[in-house]
C-alpha atoms as a PDB file:
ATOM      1  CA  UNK A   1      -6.358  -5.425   6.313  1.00  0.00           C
ATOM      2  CA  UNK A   2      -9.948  -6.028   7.115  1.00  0.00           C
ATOM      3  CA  UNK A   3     -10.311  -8.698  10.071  1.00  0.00           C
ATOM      4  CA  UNK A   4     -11.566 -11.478   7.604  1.00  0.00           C
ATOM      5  CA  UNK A   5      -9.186 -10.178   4.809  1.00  0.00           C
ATOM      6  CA  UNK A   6     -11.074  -7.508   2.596  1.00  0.00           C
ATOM      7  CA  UNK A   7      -8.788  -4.892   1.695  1.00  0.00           C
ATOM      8  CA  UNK A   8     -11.968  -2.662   0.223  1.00  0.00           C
ATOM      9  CA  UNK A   9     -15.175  -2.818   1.577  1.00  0.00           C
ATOM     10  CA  UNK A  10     -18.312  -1.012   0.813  1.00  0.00           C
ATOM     11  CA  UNK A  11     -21.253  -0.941   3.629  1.00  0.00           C
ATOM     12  CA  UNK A  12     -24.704   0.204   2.449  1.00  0.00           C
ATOM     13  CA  UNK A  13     -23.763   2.721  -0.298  1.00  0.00           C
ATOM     14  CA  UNK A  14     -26.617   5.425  -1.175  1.00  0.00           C
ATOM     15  CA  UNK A  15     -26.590   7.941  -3.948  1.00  0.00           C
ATOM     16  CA  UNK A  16     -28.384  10.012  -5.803  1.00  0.00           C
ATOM     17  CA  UNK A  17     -28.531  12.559  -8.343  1.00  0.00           C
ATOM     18  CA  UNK A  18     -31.398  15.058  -7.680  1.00  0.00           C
ATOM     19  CA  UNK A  19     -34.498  12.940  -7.675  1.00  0.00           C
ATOM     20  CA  UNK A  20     -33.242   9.640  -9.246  1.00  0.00           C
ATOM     21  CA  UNK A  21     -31.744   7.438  -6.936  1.00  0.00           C
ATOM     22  CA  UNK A  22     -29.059   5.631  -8.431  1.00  0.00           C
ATOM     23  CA  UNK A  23     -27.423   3.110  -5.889  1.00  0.00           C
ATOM     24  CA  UNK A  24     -29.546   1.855  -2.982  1.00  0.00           C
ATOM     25  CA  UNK A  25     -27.884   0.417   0.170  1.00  0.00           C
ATOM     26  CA  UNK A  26     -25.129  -1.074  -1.594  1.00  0.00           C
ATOM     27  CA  UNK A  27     -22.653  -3.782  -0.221  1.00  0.00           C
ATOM     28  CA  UNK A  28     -19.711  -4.445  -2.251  1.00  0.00           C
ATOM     29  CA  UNK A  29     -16.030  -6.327  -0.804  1.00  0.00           C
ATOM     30  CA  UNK A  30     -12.860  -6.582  -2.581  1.00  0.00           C
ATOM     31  CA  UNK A  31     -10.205  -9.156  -1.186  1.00  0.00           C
ATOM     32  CA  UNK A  32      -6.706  -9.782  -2.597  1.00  0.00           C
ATOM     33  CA  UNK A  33      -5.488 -11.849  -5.453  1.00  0.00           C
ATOM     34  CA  UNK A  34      -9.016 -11.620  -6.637  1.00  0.00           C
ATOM     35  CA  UNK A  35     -10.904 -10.640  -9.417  1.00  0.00           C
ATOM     36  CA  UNK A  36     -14.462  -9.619  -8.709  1.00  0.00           C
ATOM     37  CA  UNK A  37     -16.879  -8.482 -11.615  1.00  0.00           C
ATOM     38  CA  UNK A  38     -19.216  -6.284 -11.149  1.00  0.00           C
ATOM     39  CA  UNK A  39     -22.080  -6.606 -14.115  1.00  0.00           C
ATOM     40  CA  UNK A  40     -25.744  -5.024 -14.647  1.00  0.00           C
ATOM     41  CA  UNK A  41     -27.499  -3.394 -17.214  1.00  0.00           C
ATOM     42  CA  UNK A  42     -26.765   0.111 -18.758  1.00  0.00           C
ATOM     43  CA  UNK A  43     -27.985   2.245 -15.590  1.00  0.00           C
ATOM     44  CA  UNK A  44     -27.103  -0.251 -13.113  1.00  0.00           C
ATOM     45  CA  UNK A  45     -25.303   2.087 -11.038  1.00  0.00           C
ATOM     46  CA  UNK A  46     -21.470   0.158 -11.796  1.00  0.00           C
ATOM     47  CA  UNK A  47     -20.028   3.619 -13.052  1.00  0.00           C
ATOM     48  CA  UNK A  48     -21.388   5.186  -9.799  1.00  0.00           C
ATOM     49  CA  UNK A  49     -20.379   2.586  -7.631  1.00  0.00           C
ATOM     50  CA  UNK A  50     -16.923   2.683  -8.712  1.00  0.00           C
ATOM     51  CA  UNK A  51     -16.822   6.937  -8.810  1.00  0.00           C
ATOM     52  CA  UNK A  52     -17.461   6.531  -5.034  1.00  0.00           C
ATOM     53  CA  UNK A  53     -15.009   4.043  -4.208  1.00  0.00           C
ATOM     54  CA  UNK A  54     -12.121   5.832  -5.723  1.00  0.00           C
ATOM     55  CA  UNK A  55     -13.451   9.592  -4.845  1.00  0.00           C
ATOM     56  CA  UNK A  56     -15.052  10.973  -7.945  1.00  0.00           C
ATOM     57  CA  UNK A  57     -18.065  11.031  -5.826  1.00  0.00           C
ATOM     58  CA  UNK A  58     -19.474  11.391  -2.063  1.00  0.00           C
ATOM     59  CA  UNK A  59     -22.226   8.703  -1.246  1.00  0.00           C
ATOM     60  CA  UNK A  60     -24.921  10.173   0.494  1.00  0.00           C
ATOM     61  CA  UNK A  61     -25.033   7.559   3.158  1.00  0.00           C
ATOM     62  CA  UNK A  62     -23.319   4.392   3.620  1.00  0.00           C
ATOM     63  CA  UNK A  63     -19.175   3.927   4.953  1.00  0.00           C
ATOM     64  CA  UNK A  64     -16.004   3.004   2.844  1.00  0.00           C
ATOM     65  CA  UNK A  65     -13.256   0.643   4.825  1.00  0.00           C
ATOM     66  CA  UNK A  66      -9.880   0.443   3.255  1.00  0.00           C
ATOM     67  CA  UNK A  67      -7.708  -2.298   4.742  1.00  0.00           C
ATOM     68  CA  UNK A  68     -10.251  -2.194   7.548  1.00  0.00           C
ATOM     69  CA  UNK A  69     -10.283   0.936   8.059  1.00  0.00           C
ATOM     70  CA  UNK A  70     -13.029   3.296   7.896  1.00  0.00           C
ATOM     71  CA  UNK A  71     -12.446   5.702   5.166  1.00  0.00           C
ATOM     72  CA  UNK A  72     -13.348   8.559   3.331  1.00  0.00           C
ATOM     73  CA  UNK A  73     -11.244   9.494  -0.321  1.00  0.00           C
ATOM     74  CA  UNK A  74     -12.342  13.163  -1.214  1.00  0.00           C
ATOM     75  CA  UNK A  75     -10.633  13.028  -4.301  1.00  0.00           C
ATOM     76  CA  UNK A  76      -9.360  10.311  -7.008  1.00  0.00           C
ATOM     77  CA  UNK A  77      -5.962  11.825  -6.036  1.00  0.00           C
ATOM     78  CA  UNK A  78      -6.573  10.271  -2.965  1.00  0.00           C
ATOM     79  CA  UNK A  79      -7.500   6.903  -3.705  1.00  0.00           C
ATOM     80  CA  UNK A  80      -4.555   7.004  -6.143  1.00  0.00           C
ATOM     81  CA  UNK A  81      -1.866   7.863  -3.291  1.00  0.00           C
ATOM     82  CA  UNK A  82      -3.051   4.562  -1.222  1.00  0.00           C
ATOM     83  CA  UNK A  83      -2.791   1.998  -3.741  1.00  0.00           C
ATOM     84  CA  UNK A  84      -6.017   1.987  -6.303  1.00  0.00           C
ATOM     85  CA  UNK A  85      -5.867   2.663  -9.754  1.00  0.00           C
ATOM     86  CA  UNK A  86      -8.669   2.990 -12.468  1.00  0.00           C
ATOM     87  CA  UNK A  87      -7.781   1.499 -16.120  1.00  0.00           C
ATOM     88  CA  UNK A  88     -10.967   3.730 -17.496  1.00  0.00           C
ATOM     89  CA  UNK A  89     -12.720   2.356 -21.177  1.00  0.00           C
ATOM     90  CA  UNK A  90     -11.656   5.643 -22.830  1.00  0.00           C
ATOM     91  CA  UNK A  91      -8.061   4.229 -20.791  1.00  0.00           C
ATOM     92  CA  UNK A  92      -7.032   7.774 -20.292  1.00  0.00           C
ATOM     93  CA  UNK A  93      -3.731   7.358 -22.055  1.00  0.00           C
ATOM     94  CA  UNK A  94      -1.839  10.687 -23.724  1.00  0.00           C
ATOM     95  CA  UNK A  95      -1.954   8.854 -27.009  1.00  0.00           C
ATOM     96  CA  UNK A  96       0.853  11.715 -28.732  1.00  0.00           C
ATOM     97  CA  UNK A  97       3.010  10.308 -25.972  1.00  0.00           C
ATOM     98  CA  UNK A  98       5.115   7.073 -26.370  1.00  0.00           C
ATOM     99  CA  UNK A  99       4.905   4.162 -23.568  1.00  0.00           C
ATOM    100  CA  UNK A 100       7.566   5.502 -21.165  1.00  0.00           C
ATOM    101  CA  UNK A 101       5.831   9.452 -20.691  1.00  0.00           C
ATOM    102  CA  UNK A 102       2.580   7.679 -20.608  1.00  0.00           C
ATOM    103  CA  UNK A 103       3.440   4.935 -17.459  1.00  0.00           C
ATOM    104  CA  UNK A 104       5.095   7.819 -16.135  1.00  0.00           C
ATOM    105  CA  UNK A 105       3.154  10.714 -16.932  1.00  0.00           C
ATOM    106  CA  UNK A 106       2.627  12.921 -13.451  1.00  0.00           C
ATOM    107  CA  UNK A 107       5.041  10.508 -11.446  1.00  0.00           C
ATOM    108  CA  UNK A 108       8.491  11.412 -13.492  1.00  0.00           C
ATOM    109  CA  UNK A 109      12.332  10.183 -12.299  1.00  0.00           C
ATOM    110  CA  UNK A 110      14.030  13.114 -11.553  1.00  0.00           C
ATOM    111  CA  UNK A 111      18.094  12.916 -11.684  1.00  0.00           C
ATOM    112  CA  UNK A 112      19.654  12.718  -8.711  1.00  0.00           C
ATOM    113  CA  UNK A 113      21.546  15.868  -7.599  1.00  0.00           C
ATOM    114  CA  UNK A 114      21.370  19.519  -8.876  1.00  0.00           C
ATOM    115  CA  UNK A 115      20.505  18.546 -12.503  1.00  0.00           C
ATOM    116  CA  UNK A 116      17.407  17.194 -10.639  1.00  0.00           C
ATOM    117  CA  UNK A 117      16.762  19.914  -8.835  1.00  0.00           C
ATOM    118  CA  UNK A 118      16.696  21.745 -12.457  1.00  0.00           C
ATOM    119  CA  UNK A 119      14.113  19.231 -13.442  1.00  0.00           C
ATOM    120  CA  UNK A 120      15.960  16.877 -15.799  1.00  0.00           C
ATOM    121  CA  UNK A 121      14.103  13.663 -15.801  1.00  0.00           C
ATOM    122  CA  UNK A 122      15.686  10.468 -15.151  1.00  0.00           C
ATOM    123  CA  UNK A 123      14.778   9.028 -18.849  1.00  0.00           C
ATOM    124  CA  UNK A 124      17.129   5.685 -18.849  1.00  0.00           C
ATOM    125  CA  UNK A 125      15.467   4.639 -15.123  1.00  0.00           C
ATOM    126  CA  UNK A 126      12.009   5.337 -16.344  1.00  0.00           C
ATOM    127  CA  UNK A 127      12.901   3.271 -19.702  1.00  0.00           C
ATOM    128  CA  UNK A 128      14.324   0.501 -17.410  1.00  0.00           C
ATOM    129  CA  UNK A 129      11.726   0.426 -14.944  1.00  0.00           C
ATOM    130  CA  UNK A 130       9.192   0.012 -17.822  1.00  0.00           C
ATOM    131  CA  UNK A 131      11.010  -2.333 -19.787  1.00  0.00           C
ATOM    132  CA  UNK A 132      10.595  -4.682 -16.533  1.00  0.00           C
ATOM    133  CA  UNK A 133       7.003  -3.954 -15.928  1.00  0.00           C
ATOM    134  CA  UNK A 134       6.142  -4.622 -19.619  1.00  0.00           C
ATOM    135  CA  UNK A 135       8.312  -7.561 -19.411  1.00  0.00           C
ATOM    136  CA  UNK A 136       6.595  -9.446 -15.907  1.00  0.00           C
ATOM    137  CA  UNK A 137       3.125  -8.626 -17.464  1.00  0.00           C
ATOM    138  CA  UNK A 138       4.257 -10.069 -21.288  1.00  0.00           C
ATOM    139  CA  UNK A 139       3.323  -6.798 -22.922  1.00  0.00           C
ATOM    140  CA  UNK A 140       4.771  -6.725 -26.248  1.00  0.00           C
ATOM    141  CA  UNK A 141       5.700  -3.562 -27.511  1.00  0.00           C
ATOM    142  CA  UNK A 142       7.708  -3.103 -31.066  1.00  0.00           C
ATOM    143  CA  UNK A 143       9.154   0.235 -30.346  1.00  0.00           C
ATOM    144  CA  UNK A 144       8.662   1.799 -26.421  1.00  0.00           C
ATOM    145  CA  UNK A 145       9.326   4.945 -28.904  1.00  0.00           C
ATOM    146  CA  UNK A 146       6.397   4.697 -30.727  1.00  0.00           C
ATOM    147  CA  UNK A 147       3.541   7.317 -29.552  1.00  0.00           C
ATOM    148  CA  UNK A 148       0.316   5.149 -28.647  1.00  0.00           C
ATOM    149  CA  UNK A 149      -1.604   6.894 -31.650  1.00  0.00           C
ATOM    150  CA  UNK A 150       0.609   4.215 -33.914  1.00  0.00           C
ATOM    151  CA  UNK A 151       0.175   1.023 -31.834  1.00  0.00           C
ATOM    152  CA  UNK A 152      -3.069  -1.423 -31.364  1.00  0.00           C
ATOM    153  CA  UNK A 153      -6.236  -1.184 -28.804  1.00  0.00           C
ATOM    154  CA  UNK A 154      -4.318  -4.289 -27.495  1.00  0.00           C
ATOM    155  CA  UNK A 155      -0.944  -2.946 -27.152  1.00  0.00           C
ATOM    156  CA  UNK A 156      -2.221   0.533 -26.181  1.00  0.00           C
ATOM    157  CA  UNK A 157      -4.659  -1.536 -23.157  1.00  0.00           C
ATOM    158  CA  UNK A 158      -1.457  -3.183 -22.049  1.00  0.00           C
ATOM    159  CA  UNK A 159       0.595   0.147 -21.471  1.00  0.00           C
ATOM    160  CA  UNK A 160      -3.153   1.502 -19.672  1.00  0.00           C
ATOM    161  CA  UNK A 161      -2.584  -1.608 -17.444  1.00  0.00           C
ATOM    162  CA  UNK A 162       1.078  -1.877 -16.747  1.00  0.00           C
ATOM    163  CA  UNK A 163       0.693   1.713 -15.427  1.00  0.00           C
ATOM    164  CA  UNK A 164      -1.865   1.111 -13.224  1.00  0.00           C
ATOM    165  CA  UNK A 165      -0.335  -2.224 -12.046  1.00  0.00           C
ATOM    166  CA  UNK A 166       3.050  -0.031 -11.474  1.00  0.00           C
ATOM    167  CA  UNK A 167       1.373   2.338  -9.187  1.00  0.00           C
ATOM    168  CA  UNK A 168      -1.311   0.228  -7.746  1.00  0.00           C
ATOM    169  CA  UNK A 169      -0.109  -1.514  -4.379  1.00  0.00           C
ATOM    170  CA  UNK A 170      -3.834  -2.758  -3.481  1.00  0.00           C
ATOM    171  CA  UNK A 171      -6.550  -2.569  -5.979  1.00  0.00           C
ATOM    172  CA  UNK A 172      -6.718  -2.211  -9.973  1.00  0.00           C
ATOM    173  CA  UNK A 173      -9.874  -1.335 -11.506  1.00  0.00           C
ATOM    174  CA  UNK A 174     -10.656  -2.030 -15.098  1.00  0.00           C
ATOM    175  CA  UNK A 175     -14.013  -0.232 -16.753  1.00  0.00           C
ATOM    176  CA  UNK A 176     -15.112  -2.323 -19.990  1.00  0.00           C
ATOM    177  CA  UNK A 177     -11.108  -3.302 -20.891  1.00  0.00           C
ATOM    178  CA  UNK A 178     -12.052  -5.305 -23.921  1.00  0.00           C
ATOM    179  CA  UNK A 179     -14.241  -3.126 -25.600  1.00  0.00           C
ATOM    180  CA  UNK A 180     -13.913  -2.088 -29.259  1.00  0.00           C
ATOM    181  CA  UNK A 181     -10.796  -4.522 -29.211  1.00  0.00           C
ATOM    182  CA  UNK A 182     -10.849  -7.493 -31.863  1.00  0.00           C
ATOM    183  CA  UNK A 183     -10.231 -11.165 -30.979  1.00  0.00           C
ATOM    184  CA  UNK A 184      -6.746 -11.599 -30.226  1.00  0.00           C
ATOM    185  CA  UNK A 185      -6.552  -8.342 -28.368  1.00  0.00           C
ATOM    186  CA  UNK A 186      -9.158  -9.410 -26.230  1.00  0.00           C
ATOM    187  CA  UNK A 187      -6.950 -12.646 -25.524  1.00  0.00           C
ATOM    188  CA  UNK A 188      -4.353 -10.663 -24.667  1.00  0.00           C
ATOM    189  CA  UNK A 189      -6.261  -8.345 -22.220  1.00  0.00           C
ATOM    190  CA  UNK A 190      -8.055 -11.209 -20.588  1.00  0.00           C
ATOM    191  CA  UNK A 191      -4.605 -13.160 -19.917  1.00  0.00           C
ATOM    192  CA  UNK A 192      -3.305  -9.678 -18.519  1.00  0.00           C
ATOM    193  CA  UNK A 193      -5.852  -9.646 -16.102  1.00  0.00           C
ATOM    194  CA  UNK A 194      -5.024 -12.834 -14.963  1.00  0.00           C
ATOM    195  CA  UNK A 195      -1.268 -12.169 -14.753  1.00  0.00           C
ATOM    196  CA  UNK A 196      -2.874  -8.845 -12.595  1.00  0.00           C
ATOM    197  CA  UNK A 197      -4.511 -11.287 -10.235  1.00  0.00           C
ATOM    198  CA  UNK A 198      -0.936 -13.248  -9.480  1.00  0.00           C
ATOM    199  CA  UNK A 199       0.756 -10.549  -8.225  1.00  0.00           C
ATOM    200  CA  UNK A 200      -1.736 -10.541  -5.582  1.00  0.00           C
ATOM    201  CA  UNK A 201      -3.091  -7.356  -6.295  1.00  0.00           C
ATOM    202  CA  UNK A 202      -6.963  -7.789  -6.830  1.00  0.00           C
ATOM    203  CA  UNK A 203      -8.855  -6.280  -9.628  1.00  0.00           C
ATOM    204  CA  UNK A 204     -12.361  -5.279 -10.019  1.00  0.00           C
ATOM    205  CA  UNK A 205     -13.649  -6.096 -13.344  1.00  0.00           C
ATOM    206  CA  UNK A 206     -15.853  -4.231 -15.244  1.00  0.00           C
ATOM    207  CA  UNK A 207     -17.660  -5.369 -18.321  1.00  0.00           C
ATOM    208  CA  UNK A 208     -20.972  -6.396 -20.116  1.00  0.00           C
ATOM    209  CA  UNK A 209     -19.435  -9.191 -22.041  1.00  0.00           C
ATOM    210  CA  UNK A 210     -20.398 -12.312 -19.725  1.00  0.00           C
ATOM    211  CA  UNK A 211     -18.072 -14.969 -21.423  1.00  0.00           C
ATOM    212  CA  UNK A 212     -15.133 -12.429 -20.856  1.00  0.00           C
ATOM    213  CA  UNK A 213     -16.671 -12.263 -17.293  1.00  0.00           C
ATOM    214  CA  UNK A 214     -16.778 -15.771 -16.719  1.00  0.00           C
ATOM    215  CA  UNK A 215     -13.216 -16.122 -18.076  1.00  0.00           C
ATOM    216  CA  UNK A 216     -11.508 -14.278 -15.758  1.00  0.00           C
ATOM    217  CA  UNK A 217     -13.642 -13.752 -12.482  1.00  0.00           C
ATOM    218  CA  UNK A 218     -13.657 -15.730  -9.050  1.00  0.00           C
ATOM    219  CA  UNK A 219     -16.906 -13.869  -8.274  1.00  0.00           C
ATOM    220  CA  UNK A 220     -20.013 -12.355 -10.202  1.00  0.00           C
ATOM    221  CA  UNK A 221     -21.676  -8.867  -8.183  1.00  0.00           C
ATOM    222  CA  UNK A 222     -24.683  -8.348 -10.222  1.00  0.00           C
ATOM    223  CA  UNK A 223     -26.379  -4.514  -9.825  1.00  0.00           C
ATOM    224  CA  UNK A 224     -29.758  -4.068 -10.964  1.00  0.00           C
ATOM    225  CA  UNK A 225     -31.204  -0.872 -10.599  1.00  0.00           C
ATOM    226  CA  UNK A 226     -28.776   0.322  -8.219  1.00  0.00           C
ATOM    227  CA  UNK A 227     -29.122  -2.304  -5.802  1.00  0.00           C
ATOM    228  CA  UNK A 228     -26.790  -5.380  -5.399  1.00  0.00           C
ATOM    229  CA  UNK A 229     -29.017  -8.347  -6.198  1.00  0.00           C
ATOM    230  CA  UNK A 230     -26.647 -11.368  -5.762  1.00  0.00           C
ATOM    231  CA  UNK A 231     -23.477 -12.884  -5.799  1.00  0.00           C
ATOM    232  CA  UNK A 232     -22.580 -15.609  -8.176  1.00  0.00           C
ATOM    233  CA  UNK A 233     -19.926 -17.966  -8.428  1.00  0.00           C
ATOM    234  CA  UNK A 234     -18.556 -18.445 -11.931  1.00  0.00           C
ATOM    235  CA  UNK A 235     -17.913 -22.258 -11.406  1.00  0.00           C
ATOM    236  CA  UNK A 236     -21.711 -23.250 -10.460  1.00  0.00           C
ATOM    237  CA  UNK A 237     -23.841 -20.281 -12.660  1.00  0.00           C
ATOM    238  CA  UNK A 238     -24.161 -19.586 -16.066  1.00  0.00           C
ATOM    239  CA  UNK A 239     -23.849 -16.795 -18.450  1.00  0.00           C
ATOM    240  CA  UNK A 240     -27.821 -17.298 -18.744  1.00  0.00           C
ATOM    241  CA  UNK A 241     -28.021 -17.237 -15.310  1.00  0.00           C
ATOM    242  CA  UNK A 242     -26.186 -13.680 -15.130  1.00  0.00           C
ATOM    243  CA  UNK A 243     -28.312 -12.335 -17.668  1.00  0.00           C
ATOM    244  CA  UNK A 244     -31.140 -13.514 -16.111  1.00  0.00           C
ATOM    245  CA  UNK A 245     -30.531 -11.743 -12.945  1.00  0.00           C
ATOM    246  CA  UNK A 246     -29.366  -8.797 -14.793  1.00  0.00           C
ATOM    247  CA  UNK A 247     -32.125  -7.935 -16.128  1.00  0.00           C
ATOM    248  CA  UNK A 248     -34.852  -9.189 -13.324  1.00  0.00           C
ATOM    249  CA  UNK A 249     -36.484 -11.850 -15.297  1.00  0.00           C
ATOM    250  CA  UNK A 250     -35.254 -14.478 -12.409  1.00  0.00           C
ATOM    251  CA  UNK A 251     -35.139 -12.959  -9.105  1.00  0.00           C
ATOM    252  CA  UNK A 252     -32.550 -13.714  -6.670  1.00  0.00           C
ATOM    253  CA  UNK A 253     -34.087 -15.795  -5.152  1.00  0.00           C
ATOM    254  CA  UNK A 254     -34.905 -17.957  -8.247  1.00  0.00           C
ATOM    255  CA  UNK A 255     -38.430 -17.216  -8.800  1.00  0.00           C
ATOM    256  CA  UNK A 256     -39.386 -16.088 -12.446  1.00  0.00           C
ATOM    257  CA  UNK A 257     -40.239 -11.968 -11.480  1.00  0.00           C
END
């Protein structure tokens, strides 16, 4: 753990993509039991941000710590194996595949012994251990033997979720995890979020939907053409005030730009 208790920690992050610069000298923390948005405009920079922090991308300056140490993840297989998981807006869920193959999907049970050796998967511990997981984040499933094609945004977020809380021991990110989801799916993604943030694990929120933002976040990073303009804190600024900043009609400073 960082010495003042960031477990991710991003020290001025460059990148670009031929001639466009996209991020600028970027600053970004993550701390536990947390959860930090991270807002701007289409063409911020978020998506790039976060494709560097979990190894979809190399910065072309700037350093990564990870639980104070510096570090570098070349691939999203990386970041994966020490703890961070990415709940993506497309969520990235096998949706043919029923709740059970889809938390467990590259990360099967075997059986113990020589039937495991022959690759027969462990189907009533992977059942179990999802059942539980489901269960201490109130995701409510009718059938766990229903393919995800046949079940709602909501339900079908929650599994997206639940997997990456399963496998995520340090940070969960979540890219736009309300979108295209009606009103009481929204709720229920919102309050899972929340439930995310009492396990201690922090999450880095995504979205462009500031009263979802304000809802759940402890802090407000606000990107504006790829540089990190401010900080707010949800309890003292305004969804006008986000907005504002967002798209640099009130500098950070407060003056009217």
């Amino acid at each position: 753990m960082d010495r003042d208790g960031a477990v991710l920690r991003a020290r001025g992050i460059d990148k670009s993509f031929g001639a466009v610069q996209v991020l600028r000298d970027v600053d970004f923390d993550v701390y536990p039991g947390e959860v930090v948005a991270l807002i701007g405009d289409n063409g911020a920079g978020k998506s790039t941000l976060i494709n560097v922090l979990t190894g979809v991308l190399r910065p072309d300056a700037g350093q990564i710590f990870f639980e104070g140490e510096r570090t570098t993840f070349d691939t999203p297989h990386e970041a994966r194996a020490r703890g961070i998981e990415t709940v993506y807006q497309d969520l990235a869920v096998a949706p043919q595949l029923d709740a059970v193959a889809n938390i467990f999907l590259g990360r099967e049970h075997k059986r113990p012994g020589v039937l495991g050796k022959m690759g027969c998967l462990d189907k009533a511990r992977m059942r179990r251990e999802t059942e539980t997981q489901l269960q201490d984040l109130r995701v409510r499933l009718t059938s766990l033997e229903r393919p995800l094609s046949t079940l709602s945004g909501g339900q079908r977020q929650g599994v997206a979720v639940a997997r990456a809380v399963m496998w995520a021991s340090k940070v969960v990110i979540m890219d736009e995890p309300t979108a295209a989801l009606g009103v009481a799916q929204v709720g229920m993604v919102l309050d899972l979020i929340k439930r995310v943030r009492e396990t201690g694990i922090p999450v880095v929120f995504i979205s462009h939907n500031m009263p979802h933002v304000f809802e759940v976040a402890d802090r407000i990073s606000v990107l504006r053409l790829g540089e990190m303009v401010v900080e707010l804190d949800p309890e003292n600024a305004s969804t006008d005030d986000a907005v504002a900043v967002m798209t640099g009609s009130v500098r950070n400073d407060g003056e009217v730009a």
